[in-house]
C-alpha atoms as a PDB file:
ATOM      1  CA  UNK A   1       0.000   0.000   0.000  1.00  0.00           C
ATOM      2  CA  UNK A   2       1.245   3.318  -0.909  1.00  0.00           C
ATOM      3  CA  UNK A   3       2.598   6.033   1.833  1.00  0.00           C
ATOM      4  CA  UNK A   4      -0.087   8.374   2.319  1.00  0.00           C
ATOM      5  CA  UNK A   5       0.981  11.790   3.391  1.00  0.00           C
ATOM      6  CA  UNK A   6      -2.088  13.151   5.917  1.00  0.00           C
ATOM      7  CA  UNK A   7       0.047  16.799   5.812  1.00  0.00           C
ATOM      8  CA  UNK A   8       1.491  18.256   2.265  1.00  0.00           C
ATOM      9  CA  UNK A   9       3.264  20.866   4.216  1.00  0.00           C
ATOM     10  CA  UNK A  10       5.018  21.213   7.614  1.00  0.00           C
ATOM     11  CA  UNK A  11       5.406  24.233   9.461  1.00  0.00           C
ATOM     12  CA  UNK A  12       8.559  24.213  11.604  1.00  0.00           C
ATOM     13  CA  UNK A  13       9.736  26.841  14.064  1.00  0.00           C
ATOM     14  CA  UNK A  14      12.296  26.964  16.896  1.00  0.00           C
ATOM     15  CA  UNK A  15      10.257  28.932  19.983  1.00  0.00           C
ATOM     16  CA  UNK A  16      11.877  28.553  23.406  1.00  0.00           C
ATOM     17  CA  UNK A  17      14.971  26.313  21.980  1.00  0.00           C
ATOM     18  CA  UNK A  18      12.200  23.582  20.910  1.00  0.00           C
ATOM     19  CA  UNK A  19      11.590  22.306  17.217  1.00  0.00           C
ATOM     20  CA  UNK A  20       7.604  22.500  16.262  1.00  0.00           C
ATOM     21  CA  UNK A  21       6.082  19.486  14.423  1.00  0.00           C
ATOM     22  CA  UNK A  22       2.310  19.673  12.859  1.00  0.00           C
ATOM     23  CA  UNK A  23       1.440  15.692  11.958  1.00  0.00           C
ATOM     24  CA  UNK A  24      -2.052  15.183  11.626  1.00  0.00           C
ATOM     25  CA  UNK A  25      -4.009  15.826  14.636  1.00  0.00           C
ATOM     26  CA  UNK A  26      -2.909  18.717  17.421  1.00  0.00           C
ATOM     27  CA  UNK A  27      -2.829  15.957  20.182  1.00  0.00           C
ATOM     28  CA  UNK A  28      -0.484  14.087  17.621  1.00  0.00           C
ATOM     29  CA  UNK A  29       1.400  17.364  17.332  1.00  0.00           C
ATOM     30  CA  UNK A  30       1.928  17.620  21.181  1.00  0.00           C
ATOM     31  CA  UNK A  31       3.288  14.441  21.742  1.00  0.00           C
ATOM     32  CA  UNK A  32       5.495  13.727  18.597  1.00  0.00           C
ATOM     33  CA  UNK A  33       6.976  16.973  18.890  1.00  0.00           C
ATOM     34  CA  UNK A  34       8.307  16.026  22.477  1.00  0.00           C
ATOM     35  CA  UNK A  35       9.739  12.683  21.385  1.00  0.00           C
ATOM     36  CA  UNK A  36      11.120  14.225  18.164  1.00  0.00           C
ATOM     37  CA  UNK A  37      13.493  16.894  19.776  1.00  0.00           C
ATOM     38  CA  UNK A  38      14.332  13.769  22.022  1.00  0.00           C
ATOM     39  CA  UNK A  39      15.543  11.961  19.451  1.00  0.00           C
ATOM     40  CA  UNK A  40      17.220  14.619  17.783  1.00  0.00           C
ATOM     41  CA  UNK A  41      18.930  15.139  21.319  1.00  0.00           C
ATOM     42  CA  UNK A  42      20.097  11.482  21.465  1.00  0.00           C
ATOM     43  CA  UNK A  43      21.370  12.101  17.791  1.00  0.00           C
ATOM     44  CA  UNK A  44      23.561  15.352  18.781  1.00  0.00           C
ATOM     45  CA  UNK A  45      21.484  17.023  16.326  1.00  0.00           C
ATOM     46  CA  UNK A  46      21.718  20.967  17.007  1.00  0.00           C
ATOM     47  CA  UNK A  47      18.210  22.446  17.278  1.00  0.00           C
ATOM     48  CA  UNK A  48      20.109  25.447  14.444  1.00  0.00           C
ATOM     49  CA  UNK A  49      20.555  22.778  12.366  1.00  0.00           C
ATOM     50  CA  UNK A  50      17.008  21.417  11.718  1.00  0.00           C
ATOM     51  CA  UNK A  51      15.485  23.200   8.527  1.00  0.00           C
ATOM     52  CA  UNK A  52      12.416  21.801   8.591  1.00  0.00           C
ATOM     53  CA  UNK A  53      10.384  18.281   9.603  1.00  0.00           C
ATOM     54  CA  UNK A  54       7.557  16.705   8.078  1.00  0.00           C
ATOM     55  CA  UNK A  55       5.458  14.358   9.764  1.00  0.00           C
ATOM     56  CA  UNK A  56       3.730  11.415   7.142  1.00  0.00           C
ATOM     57  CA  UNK A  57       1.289   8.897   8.106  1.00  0.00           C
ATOM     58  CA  UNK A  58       2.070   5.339   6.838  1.00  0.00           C
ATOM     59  CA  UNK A  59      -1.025   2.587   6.483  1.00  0.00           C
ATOM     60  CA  UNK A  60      -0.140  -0.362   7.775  1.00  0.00           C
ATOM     61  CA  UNK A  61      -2.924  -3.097   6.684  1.00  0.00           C
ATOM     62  CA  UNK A  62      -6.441  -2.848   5.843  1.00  0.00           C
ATOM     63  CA  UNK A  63      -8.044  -0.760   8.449  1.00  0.00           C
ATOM     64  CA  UNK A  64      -5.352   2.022   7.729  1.00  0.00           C
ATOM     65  CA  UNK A  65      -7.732   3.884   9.452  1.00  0.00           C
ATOM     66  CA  UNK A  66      -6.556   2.973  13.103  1.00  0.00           C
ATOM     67  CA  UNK A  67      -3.467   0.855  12.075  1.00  0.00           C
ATOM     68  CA  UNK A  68      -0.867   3.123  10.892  1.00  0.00           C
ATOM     69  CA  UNK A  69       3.143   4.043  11.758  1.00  0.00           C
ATOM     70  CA  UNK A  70       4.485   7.937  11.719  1.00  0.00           C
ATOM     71  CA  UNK A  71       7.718   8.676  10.149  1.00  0.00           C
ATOM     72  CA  UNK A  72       9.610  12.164  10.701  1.00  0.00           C
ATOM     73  CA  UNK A  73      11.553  13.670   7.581  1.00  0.00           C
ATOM     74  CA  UNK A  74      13.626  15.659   9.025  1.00  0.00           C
ATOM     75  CA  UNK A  75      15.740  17.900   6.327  1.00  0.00           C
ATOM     76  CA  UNK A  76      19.293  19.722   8.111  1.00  0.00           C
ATOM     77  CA  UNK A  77      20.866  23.502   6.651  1.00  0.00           C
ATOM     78  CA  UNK A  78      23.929  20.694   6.766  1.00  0.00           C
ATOM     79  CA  UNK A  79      23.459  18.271   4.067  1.00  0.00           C
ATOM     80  CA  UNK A  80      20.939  17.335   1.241  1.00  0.00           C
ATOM     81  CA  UNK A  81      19.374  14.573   2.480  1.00  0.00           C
ATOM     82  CA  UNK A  82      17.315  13.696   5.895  1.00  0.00           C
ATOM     83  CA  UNK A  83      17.368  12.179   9.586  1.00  0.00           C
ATOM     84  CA  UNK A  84      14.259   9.742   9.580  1.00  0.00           C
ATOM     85  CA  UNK A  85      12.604   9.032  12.862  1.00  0.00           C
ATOM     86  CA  UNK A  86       9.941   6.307  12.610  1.00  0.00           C
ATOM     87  CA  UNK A  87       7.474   6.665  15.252  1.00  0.00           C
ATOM     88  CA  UNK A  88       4.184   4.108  16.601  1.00  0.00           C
ATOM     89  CA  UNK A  89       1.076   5.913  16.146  1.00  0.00           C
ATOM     90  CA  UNK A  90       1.410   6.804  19.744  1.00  0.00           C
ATOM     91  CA  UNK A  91       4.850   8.656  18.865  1.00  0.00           C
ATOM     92  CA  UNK A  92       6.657   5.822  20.473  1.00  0.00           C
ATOM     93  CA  UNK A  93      10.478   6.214  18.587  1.00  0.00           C
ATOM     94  CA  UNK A  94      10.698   2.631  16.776  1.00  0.00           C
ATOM     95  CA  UNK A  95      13.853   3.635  14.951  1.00  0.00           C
ATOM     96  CA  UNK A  96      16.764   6.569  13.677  1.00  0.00           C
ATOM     97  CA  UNK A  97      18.554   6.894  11.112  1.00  0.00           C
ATOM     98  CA  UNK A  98      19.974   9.328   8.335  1.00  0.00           C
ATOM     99  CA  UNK A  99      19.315   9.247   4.441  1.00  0.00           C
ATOM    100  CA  UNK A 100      21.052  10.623   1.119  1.00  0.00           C
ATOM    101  CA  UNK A 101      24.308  12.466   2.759  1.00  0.00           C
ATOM    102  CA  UNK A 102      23.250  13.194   5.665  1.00  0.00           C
ATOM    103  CA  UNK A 103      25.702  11.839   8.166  1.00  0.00           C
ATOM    104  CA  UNK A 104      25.281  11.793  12.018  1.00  0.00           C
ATOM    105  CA  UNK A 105      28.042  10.308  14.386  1.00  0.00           C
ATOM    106  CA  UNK A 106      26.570   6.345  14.944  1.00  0.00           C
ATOM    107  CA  UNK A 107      23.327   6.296  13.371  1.00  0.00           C
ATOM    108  CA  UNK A 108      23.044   4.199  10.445  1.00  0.00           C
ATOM    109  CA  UNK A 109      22.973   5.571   6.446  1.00  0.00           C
ATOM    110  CA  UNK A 110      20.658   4.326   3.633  1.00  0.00           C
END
């Protein structure tokens, strides 16, 4: 089944030193954002570093509906390509890692 993205476009904004994620629902917003800059943290990631992060929803199954993973796309002012964090529906970090050539110290590159 095809990704489906739920938001075309992704605001981002550093307010009070913290990266701002919109995924699909505000209470979505809340908690991915949280576990996000966490992750990003873990990573060594400076916050001046993130351009931008968009938040798609991926189906998983037929009742897509309810059953669905969240993957952050994460784009740096440092490279061309993008620091993936794959997130539960819940926002529960499932796994890191960077794409194109965008390298970060001990995460793993497709």
């Amino acid at each position: 089944m095809p990704m489906r993205l739920l938001v075309p476009a992704i605001v981002f904004a550093l307010t009070a030193g913290a990266v701002v994620v919109a995924p699909s629902t505000p209470a979505q917003a809340v908690a991915c954002e949280t576990q996000i800059n966490k992750a990003l943290a873990d990573m060594s990631v400076p916050k001046e570093d993130v351009k931008s992060i968009k938040v798609t929803r991926r189906a998983k199954g037929a009742k897509s509906g309810s059953n669905y993973d969240l993957d952050a796309w994460i784009r740096l002012n440092s490279c061309s390509g993008y620091v993936m964090v794959l997130m539960r529906n819940t926002c529960h970090v499932q796994d890191t890692y960077t794409a194109g050539n965008c390298n970060v110290s001990g995460m793993p590159n497709y």
